[in-house]
Protein backbone atom coordinates (compact mmCIF):
# COMPACT_ATOMS: atom_id res chain seq x y z
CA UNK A 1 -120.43 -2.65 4.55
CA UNK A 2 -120.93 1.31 5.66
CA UNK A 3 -124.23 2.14 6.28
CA UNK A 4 -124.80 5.37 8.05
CA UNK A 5 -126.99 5.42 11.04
CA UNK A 6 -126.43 8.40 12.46
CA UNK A 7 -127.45 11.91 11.57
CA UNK A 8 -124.66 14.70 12.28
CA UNK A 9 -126.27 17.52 11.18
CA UNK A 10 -129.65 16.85 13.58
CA UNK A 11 -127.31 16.53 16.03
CA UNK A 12 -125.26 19.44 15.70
CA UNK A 13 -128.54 21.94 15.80
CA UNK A 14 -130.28 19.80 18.26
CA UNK A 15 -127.25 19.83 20.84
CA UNK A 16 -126.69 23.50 20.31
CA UNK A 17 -130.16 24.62 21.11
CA UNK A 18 -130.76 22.36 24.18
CA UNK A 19 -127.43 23.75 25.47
CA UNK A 20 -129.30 27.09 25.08
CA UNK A 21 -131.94 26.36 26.38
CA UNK A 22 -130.35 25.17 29.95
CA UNK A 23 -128.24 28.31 29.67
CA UNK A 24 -131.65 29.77 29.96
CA UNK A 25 -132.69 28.21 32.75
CA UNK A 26 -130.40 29.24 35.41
CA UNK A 27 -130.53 32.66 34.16
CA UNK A 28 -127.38 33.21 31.40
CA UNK A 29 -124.53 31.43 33.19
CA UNK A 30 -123.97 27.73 32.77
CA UNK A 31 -121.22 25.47 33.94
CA UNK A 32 -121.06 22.61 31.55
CA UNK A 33 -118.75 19.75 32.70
CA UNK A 34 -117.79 18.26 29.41
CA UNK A 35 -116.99 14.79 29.64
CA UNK A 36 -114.84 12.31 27.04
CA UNK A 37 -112.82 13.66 23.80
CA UNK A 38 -113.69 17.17 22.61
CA UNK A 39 -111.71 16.36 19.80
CA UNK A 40 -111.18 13.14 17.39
CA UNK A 41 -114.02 11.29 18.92
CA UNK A 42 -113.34 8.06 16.93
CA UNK A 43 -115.18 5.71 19.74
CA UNK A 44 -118.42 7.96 18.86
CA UNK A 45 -117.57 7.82 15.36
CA UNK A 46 -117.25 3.60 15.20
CA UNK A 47 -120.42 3.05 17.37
CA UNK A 48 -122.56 5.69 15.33
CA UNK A 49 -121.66 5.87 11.85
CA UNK A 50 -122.56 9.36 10.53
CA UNK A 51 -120.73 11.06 13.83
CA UNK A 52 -118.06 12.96 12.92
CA UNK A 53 -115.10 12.82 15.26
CA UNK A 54 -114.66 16.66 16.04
CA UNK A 55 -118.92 16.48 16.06
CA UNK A 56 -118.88 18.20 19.59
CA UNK A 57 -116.31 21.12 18.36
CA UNK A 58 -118.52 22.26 15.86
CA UNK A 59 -121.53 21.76 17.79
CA UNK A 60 -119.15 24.14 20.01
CA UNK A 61 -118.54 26.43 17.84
CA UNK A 62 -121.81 27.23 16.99
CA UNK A 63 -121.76 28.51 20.64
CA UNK A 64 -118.28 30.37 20.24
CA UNK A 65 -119.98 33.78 21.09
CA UNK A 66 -121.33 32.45 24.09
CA UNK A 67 -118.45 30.02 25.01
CA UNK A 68 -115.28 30.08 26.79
CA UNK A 69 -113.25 27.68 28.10
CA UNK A 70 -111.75 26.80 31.45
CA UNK A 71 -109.34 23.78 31.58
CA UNK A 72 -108.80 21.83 34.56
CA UNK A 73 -105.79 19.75 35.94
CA UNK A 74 -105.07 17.60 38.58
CA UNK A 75 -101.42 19.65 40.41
CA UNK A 76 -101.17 15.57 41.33
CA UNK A 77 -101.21 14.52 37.97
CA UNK A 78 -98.69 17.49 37.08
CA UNK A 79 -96.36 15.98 39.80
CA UNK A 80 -96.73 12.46 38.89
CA UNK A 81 -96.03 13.08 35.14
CA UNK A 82 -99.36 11.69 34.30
CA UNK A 83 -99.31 10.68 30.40
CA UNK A 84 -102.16 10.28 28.17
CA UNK A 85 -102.04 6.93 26.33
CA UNK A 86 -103.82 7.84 22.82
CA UNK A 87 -101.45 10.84 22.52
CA UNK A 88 -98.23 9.79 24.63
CA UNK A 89 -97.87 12.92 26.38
CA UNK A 90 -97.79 14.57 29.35
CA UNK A 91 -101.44 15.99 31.07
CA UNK A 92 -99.72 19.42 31.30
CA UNK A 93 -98.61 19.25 27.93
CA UNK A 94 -102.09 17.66 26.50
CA UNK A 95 -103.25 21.61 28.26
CA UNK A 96 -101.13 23.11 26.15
CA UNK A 97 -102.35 21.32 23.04
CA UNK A 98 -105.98 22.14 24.35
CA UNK A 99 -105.44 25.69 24.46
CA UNK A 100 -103.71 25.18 20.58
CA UNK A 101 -106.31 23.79 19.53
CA UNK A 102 -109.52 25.74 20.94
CA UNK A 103 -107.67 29.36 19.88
CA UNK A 104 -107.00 27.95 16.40
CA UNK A 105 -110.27 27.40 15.65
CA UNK A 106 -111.57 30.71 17.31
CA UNK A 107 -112.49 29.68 20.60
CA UNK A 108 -111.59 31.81 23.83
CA UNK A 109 -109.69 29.73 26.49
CA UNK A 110 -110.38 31.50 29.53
CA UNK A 111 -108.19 30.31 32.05
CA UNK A 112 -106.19 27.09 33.56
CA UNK A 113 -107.81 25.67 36.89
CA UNK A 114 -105.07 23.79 38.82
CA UNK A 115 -107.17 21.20 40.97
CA UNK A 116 -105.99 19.34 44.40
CA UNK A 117 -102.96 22.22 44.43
CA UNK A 118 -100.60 21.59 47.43
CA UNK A 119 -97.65 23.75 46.09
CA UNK A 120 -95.97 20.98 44.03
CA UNK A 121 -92.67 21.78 42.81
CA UNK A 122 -93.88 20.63 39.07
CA UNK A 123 -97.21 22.50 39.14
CA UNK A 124 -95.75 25.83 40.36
CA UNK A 125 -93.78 25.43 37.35
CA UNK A 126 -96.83 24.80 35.09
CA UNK A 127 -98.16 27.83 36.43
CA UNK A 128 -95.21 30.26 35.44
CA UNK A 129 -95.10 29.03 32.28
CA UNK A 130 -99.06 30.07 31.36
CA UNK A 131 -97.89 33.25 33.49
CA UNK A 132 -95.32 33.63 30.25
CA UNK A 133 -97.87 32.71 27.72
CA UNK A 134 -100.59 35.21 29.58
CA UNK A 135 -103.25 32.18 30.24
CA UNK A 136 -105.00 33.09 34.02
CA UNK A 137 -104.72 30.05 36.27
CA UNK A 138 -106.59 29.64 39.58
CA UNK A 139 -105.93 27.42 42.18
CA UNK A 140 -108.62 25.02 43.55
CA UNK A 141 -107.32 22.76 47.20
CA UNK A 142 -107.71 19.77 48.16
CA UNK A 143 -111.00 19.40 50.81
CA UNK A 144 -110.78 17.37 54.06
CA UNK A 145 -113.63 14.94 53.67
CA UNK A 146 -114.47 15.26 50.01
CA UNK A 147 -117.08 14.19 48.95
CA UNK A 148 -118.52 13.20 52.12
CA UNK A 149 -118.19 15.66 54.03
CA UNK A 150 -121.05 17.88 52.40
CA UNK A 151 -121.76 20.72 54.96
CA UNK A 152 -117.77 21.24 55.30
CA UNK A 153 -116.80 21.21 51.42
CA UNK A 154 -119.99 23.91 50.83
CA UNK A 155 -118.61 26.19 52.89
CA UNK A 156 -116.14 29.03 53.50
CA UNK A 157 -113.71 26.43 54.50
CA UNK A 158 -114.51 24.46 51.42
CA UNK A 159 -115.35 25.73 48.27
CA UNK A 160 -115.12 29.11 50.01
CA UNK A 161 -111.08 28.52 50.03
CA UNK A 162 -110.63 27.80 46.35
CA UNK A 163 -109.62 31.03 43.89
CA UNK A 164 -112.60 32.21 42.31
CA UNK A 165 -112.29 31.79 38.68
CA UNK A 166 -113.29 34.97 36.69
CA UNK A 167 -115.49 34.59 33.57
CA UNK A 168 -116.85 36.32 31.11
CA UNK A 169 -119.56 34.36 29.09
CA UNK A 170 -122.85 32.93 29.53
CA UNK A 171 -121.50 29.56 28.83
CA UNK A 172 -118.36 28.01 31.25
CA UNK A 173 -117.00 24.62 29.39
CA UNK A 174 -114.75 23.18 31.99
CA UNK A 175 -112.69 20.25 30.08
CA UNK A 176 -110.04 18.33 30.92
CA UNK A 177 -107.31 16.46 29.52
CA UNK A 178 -108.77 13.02 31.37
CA UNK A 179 -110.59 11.61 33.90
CA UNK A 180 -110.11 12.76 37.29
CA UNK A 181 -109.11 15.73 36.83
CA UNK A 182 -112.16 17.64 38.92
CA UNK A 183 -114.16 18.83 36.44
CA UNK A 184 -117.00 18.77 38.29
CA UNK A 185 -115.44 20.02 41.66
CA UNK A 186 -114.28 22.87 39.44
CA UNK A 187 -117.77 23.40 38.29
CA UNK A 188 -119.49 22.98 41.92
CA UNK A 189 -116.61 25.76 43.48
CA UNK A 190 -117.67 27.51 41.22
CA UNK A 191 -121.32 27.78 41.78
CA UNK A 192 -120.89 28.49 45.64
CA UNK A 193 -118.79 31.36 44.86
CA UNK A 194 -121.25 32.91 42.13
CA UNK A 195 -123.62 31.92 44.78
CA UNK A 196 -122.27 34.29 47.43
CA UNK A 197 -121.88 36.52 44.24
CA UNK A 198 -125.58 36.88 44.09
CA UNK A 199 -125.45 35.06 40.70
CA UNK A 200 -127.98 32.23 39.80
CA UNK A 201 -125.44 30.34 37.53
CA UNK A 202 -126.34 26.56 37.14
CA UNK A 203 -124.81 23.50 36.33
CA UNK A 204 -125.24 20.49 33.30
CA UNK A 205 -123.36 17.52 32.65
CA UNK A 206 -122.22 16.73 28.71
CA UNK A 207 -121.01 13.05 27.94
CA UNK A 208 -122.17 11.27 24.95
CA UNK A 209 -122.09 7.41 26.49
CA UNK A 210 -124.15 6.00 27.98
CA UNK A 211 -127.00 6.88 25.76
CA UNK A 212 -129.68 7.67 28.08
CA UNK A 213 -132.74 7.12 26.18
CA UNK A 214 -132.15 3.96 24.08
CA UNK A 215 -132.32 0.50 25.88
CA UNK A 216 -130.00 -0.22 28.65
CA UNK A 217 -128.58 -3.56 26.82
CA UNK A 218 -128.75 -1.68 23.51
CA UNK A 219 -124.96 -2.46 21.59
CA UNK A 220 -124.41 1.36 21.52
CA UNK A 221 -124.69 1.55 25.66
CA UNK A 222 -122.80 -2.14 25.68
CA UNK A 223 -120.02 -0.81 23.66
CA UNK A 224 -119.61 2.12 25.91
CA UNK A 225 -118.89 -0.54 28.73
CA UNK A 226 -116.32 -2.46 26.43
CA UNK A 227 -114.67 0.85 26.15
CA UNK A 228 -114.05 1.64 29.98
CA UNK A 229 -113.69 -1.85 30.72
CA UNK A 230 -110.38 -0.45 32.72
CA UNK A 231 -112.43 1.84 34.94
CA UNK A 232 -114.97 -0.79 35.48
CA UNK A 233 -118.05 1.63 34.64
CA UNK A 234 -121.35 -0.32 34.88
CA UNK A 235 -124.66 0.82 32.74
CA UNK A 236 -127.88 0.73 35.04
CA UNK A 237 -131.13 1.91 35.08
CA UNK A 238 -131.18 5.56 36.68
CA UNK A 239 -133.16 5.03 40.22
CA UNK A 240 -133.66 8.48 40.90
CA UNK A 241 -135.26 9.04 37.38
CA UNK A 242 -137.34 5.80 37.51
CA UNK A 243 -138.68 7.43 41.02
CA UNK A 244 -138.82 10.75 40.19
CA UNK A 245 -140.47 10.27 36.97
CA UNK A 246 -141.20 6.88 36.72
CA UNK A 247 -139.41 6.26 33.63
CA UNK A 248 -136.54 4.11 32.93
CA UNK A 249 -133.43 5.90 31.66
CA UNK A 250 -129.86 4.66 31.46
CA UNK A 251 -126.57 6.02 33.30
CA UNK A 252 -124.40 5.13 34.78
CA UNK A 253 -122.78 3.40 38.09
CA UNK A 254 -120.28 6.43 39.22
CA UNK A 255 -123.02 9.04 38.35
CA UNK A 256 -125.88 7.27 40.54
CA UNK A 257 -123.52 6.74 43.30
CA UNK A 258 -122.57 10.65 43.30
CA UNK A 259 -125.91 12.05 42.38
CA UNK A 260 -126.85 11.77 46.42
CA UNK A 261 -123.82 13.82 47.34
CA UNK A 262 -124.32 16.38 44.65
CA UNK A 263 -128.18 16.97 44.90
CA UNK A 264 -126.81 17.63 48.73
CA UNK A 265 -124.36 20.18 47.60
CA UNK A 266 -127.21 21.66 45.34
CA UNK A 267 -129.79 22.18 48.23
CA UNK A 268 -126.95 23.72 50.31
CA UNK A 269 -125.60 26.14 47.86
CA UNK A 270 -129.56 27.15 46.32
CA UNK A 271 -131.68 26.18 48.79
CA UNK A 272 -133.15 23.48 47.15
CA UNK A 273 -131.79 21.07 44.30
CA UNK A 274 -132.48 22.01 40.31
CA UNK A 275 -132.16 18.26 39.65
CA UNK A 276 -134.18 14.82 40.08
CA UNK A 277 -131.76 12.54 38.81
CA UNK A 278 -128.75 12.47 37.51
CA UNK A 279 -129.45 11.79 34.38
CA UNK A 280 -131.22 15.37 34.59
CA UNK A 281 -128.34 17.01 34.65
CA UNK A 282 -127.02 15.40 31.20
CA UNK A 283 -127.58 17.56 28.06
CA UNK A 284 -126.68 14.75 25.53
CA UNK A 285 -128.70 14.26 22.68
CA UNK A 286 -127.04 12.04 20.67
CA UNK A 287 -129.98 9.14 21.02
CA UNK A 288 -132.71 11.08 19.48
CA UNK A 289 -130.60 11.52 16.02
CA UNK A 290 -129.81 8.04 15.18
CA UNK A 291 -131.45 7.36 12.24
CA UNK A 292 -130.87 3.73 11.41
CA UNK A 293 -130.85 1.89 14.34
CA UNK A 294 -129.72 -1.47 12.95
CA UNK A 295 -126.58 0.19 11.25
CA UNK A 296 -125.65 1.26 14.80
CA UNK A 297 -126.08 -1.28 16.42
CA UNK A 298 -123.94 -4.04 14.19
CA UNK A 299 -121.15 -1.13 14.07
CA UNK A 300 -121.44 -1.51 17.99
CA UNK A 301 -121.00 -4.70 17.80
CA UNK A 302 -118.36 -4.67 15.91
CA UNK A 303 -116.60 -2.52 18.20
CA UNK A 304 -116.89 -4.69 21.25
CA UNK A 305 -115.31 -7.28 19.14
CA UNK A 306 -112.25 -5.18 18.88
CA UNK A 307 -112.35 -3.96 22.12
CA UNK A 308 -111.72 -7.75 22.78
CA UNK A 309 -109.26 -8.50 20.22
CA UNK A 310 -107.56 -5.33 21.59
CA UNK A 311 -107.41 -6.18 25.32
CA UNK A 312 -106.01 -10.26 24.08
CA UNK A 313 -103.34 -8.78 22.45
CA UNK A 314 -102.31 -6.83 25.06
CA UNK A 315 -101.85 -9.34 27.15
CA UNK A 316 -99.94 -11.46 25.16
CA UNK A 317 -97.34 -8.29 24.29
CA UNK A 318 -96.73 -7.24 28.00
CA UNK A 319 -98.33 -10.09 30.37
CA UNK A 320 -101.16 -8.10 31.96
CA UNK A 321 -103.26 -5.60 30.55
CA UNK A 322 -105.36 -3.09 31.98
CA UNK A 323 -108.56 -4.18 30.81
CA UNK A 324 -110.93 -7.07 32.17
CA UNK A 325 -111.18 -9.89 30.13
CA UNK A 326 -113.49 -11.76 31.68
CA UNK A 327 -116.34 -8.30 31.39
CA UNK A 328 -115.39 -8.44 27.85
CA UNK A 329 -116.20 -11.77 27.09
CA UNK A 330 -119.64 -11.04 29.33
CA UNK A 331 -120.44 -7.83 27.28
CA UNK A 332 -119.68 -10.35 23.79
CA UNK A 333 -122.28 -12.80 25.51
CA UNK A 334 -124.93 -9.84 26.22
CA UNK A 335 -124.99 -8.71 22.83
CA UNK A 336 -124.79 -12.32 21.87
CA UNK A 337 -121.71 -12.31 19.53
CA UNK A 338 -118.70 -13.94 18.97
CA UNK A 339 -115.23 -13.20 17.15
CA UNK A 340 -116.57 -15.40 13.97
CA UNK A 341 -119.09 -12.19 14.00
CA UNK A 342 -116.12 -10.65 12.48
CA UNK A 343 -116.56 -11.38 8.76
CA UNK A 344 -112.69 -9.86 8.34
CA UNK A 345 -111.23 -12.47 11.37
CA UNK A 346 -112.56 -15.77 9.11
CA UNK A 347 -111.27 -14.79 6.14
CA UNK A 348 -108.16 -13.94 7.23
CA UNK A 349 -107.60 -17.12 9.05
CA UNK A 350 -108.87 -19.51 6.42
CA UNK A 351 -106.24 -17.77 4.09
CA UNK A 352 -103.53 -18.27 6.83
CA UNK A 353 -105.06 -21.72 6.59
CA UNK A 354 -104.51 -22.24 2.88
CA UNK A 355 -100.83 -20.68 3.11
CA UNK A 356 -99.53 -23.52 5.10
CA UNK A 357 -99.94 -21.04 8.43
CA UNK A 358 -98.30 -18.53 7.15
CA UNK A 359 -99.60 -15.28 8.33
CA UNK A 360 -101.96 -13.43 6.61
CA UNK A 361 -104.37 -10.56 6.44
CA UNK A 362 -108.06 -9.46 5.38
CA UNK A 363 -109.27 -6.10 4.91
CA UNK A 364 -113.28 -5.15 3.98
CA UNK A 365 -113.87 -2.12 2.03
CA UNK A 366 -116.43 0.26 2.90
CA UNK A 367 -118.40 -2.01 0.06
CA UNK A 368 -118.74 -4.73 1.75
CA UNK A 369 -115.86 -6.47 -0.46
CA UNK A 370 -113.61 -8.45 1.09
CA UNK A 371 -109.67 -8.63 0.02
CA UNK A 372 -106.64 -10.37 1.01
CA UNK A 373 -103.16 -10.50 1.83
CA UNK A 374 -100.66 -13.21 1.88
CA UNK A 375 -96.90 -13.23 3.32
CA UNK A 376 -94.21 -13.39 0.33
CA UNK A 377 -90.59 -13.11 0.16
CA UNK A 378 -91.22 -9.37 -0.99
CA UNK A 379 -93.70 -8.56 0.91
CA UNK A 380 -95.45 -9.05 4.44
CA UNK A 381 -99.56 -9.67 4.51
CA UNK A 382 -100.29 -6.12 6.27
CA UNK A 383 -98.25 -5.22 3.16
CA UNK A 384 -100.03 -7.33 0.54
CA UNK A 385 -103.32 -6.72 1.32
CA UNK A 386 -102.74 -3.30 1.69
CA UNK A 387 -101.79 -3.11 -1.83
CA UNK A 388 -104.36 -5.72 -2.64
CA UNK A 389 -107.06 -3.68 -1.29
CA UNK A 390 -105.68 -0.59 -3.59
CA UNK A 391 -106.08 -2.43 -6.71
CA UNK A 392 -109.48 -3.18 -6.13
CA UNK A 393 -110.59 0.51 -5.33
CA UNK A 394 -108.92 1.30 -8.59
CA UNK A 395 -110.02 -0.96 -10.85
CA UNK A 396 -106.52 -2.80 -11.43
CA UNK A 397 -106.38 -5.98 -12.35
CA UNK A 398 -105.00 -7.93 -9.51
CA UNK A 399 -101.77 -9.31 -11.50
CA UNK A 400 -100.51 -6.13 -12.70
CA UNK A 401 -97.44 -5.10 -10.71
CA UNK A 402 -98.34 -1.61 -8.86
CA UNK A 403 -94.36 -1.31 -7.73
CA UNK A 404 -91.01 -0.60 -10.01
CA UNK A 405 -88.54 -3.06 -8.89
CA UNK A 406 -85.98 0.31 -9.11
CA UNK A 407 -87.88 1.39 -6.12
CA UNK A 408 -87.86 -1.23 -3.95
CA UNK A 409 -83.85 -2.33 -4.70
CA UNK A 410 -82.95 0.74 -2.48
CA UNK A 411 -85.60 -0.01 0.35
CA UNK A 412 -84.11 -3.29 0.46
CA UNK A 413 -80.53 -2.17 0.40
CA UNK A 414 -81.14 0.10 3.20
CA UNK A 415 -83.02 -2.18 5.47
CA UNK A 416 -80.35 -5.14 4.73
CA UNK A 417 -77.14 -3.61 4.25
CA UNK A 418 -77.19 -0.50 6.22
CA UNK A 419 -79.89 -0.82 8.90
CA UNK A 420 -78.60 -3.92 10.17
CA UNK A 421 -82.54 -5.52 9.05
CA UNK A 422 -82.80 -9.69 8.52
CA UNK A 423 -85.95 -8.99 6.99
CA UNK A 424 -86.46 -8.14 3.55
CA UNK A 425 -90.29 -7.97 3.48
CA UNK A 426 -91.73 -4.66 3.08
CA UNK A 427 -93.48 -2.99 6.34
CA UNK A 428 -96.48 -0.71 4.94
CA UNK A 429 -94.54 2.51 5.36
CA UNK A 430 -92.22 0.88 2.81
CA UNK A 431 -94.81 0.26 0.53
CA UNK A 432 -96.25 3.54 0.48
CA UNK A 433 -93.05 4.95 -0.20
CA UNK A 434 -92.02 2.88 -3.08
CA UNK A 435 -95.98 3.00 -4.28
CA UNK A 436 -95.59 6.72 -4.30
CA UNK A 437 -91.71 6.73 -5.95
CA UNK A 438 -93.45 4.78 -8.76
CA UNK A 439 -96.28 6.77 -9.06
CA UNK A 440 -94.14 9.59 -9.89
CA UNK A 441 -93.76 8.07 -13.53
CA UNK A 442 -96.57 5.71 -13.54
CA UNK A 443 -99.82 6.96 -14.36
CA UNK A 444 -101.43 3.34 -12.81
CA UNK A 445 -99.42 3.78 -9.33
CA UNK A 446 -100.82 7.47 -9.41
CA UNK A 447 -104.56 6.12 -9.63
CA UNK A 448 -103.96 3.36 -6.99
CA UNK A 449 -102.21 6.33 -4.38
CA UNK A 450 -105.32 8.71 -5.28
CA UNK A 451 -107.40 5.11 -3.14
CA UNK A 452 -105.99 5.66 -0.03
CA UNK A 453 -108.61 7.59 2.02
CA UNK A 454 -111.10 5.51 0.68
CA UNK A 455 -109.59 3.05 3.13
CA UNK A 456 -110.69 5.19 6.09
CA UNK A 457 -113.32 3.11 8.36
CA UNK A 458 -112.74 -0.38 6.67
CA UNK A 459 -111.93 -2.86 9.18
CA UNK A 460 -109.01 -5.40 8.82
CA UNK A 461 -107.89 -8.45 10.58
CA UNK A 462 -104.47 -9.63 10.71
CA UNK A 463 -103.52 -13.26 12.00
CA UNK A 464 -100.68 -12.31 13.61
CA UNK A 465 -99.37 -9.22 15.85
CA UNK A 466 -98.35 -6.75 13.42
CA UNK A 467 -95.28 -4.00 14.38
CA UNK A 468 -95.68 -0.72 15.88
CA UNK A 469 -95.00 0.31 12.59
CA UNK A 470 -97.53 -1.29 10.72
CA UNK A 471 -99.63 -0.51 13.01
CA UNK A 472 -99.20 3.10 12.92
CA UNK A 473 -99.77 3.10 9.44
CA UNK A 474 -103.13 1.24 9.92
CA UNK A 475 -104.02 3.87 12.42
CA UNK A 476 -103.23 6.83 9.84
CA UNK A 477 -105.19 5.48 7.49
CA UNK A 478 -108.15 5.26 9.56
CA UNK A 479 -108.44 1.07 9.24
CA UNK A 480 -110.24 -0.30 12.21
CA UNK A 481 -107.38 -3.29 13.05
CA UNK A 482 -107.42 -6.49 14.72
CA UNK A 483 -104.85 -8.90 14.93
CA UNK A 484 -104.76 -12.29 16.51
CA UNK A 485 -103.16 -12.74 19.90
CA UNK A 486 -99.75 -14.71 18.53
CA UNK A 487 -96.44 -13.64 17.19
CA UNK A 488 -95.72 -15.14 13.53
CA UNK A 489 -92.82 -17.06 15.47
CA UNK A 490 -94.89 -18.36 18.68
CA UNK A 491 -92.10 -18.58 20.46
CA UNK A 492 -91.00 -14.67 20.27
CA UNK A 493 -90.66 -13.14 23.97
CA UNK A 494 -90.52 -9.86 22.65
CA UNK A 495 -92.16 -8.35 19.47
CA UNK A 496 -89.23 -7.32 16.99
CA UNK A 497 -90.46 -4.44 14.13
C-alpha cells in the first residue's frame, strides 16, 4: 500500500535556500559538484515516497537566474564508446541529451569540459561538433600523480595547465553523464584558477544518498548500498565529523578516503581549508523532510528486495552479473528481511502453485489489493494480470471479457502466420493494442484504458523471466517488477521473446 513519507515541497524550498546560503559563503560563486541523476530520479523516488523523480530540476530551477551549467566528460570515455546502461547510449551522446534537456526547460548550459584530454581521435571530434552547435568546450589534462601528488596537481603544472572555464553566474553546476567523469577535478581546477583570479569562489558537494543525518543502518542509507552494490560503496560513520564535531554523521567510504587529499588541495589553494569533514561539504537535505519515517523505510526495504531479485536474474540470463550477491544478501540480513517480505513474490508463487507450475504473476495496487495473473492459451500471466489488475481499478467484474475477439484474430495472424511466432499468447504490448482497438467502440474497454497510470508505483512479481518486451512495457508503466530467477522452460539457454 502507498503511503507517502516524504515531503517534496519542504524539500524543494529547503534545498534551494541552503544552496543560497553556501553561495553566500564563499562570496557569490559556488562550484556545486552534482552527484547521481539530475533527471528521472526513480531510486530517490522508490526509497522516499513523495520524491518526485525530476525533484532536483525543479529545485534547480528555482535557481535558473543564478544557475548555469557546465558538463563534464571523460575524452577516455569518448574514446572507449562508454554507454550508459539505463539509457543505452553513448556518454557523448547522453551530453547532448543533457544540454536538450537543461535548454528546454530554460536552463543556460554554459559550456562542455572535456576531462583526462590526450587528443583522442573521437573526442576531437566531439569537440567540433559543439563547435557547430556553438556550445564552448574546455579542455582539462590528465595530472601525473593525481590525486596524490597534492603540491604538483595545485600548481601551475597542475591545475595551472587545464583551460580555464569562463562563467558567468553565481552558481557553477558541474554534472556529468556518470561516474568518473571528474566532476570534482573540474570543480577543484577550477577554484585554483579563480584563485589566481583573485576570486573567493568555493566549493559544495550535492548527492542525495547516503542520507547523512538519519541512522547509518537506517533502510534508506542500506538501500543506497543495494543500489551501488557494483561499485562496492560502503556507508560509515564520517571520522572527520565525529572528531571535528563530535557527532556521528553518515557518508560514505570513497568520500572519507578523499576528504584527506581534498582538505590538502583546499589549504593549498586558500590558505587554509573551508571544510571539517566531508560530509561538510554536502548540501543535501533530503533527511530533514521525511515526514513518515516508517513509510520510508518499508519502501526501502522493498527496494533492496528488488535490488536482489534484480542482480539473481541477471545472473541466470548472462552467467555473471555485475553486482555482488553475496553484499546483497548481507544488506537483506541488516535490515532483517527476506524475499517472503515481498507480499507480491508469495502470491504469485502460490498461484504458480495452484496452476500445476505454470507460470504466473501478482501485481499490488497502490491500495494495498492484491491481483493475479494466470498463463492461458490466449494469454501469458504478465498479460493476464495486467488486464486483471485493470478490471479491478475500474470496477469490472472480473468475468466480463475486456477484449473483442475481432481484435485479437489479426494479432494472432500476424504473430503466427507472418512473423514466423510459435506462440500465440499475447505479450502486454499486444494487449494494450487490442485493449485500445476495442475501446474504440466499447465504452467498458474505454474505462479500463483510462486505469493505466494508476498502475504507476505498484509493484509486481512474476514467477518466471518475462521478455524484453514485457518488460519494457512494465517499465513504461511505472510497475516496480520482479521476476523469479528461471525460464518457464528450465532448460532454455537463451531467453526467446
Amino acid at each position: 500500500m502507498f503511503k507517502k513519507g516524504f515531503d517534496n515541497e519542504k524539500y524543494l524550498t529547503m534545498q534551494s535556500e541552503h544552496i543560497k546560503e553556501r553561495i553566500a559563503q564563499f562570496g557569490n560563486k559556488l562550484y556545486l559538484e552534482f552527484g547521481g541523476k539530475l533527471f528521472d530520479d526513480f531510486h530517490a523516488s522508490r526509497v522516499l515516497p513523495g520524491f518526485e523523480p525530476d525533484s532536483k530540476l525543479q529545485m534547480l530551477l528555482q535557481l535558473k537566474d543564478q544557475a548555469e551549467i557546465v558538463i563534464a566528460i571523460s575524452a577516455e570515455d569518448i574514446e572507449n564508446n562508454k554507454v550508459r546502461g539505463d539509457y543505452g547510449i553513448t556518454y557523448d551522446m547522453d551530453v547532448l541529451r543533457l544540454i536538450d534537456e537543461f535548454q528546454s526547460v530554460g536552463l543556460f548550459v554554459g559550456s562542455v569540459c572535456l576531462t583526462k584530454f590526450a587528443e583522442q581521435p573521437s573526442a576531437n571530434l566531439f569537440i567540433k561538433r559543439l563547435d557547430s552547435m556553438n556550445i564552448k568546450s574546455y579542455k582539462h589534462y590528465k595530472i601525473p600523480g593525481y590525486p596524490s601528488d597534492v603540491e604538483f596537481i595545485v600548481s601551475d603544472e597542475g591545475y595551472g595547465k587545464n583551460e580555464y572555464i569562463e562563467t558567468e553566474r553565481p552558481l557553477v553546476v558541474v554534472t556529468a553523464p556518470g561516474p568518473g567523469s571528474g566532476k570534482m577535478a573540474v570543480c577543484l581546477s577550477q577554484l585554483y584558477h579563480e584563485h589566481k583570479r583573485g576570486v573567493d569562489a568555493g566549493y559544495a558537494k550535492y548527492e542525495t544518498f547516503p542520507i547523512w543525518n538519519i541512522p547509518l543502518k537506517h533502510p534508506v542509507n542500506l538501500a543506497y548500498e543495494a543500489a551501488t552494490a557494483d561499485l562496492n560503496d560502503v556507508n560509515m560513520i564520517d571520522p572527520f565529523h565525529l572528531e571535528a564535531r563530535g557527532e556521528a554523521v553518515v557518508n560514505y567510504n570513497r568520500d572519507c578516503e578523499i576528504f584527506p587529499v581534498v582538505n590538502a588541495m583546499f589549504e593549498l589553494i586558500f590558505g587554509k581549508s573551508p571544510y571539517k569533514s566531508p560530509t561538510e561539504m554536502g548540501v543535501n537535505m533530503a533527511g530533514n523532510c521525511i515526514i513518515d519515517d516508517e513509510a520510508c523505510r518499508e519502501a526501502s526495504k522493498q527496494e533492496i528486495i528488488r535490488r536482489y531479485y534484480k542482480c539473481l536474474c541477471e545472473k541466470r540470463r548472462n552467467g555473471t552479473t555485475k553486482d555482488d550477491i553475496c553484499k546483497l544478501e548481507l544488506l537483506m540480513k541488516q535490515a532483517e528481511i527476506t524475499v517472503e517480505d515481498r507480499k507480491v513474490t508469495i502470491v504469485a508463487l502460490e498461484r504458480e502453485k495452484n496452476e500445476n507450475g505454470n507460470p504466473a504473476m501478482a501485481i499490488e495496487l497502490r491500495d494495498g489489493t492484491i491481483v493475479s495473473g494466470g498463463t492461458s492459451e490466449l494469454l501469458g500471466a504478465a498479460s493476464s494480470a495486467l488486464i486483471n489488475a485493470l478490471k479491478v481499478l475500474a470496477g469490472i467484474d472480473k468475468e466480463v471479457k475486456l477484449i473483442d475477439p475481432k481484435a485479437i484474430d489479426p494479432i494472432q495472424d500476424l504473430k503466427i502466420n507472418y512473423l514466423g511466432s510459435k506462440n500465440p499468447r499475447l505479450h502486454t504490448d499486444e494487449v494494450l493494442t487490442a485493449l485500445s482497438a476495442t475501446a474504440a467502440n466499447n465504452e467498458i474497454a474505454m474505462k479500463a484504458m483510462k486505469k493505466l497510470p494508476l498502475l504507476k508505483g505498484c509493484d509486481a512479481h512474476s514467477t518466471v523471466l518475462l521478455s524484453s518486451v514485457d518488460e519494457q512495457i512494465f517499465k513504461k508503466l511505472g510497475i516496480q517488477l520482479t521476476c523469479e530467477p528461471k525460464y518457464e522452460e528450465d532448460e532454455r539457454m537463451y531467453h526467446k521473446n
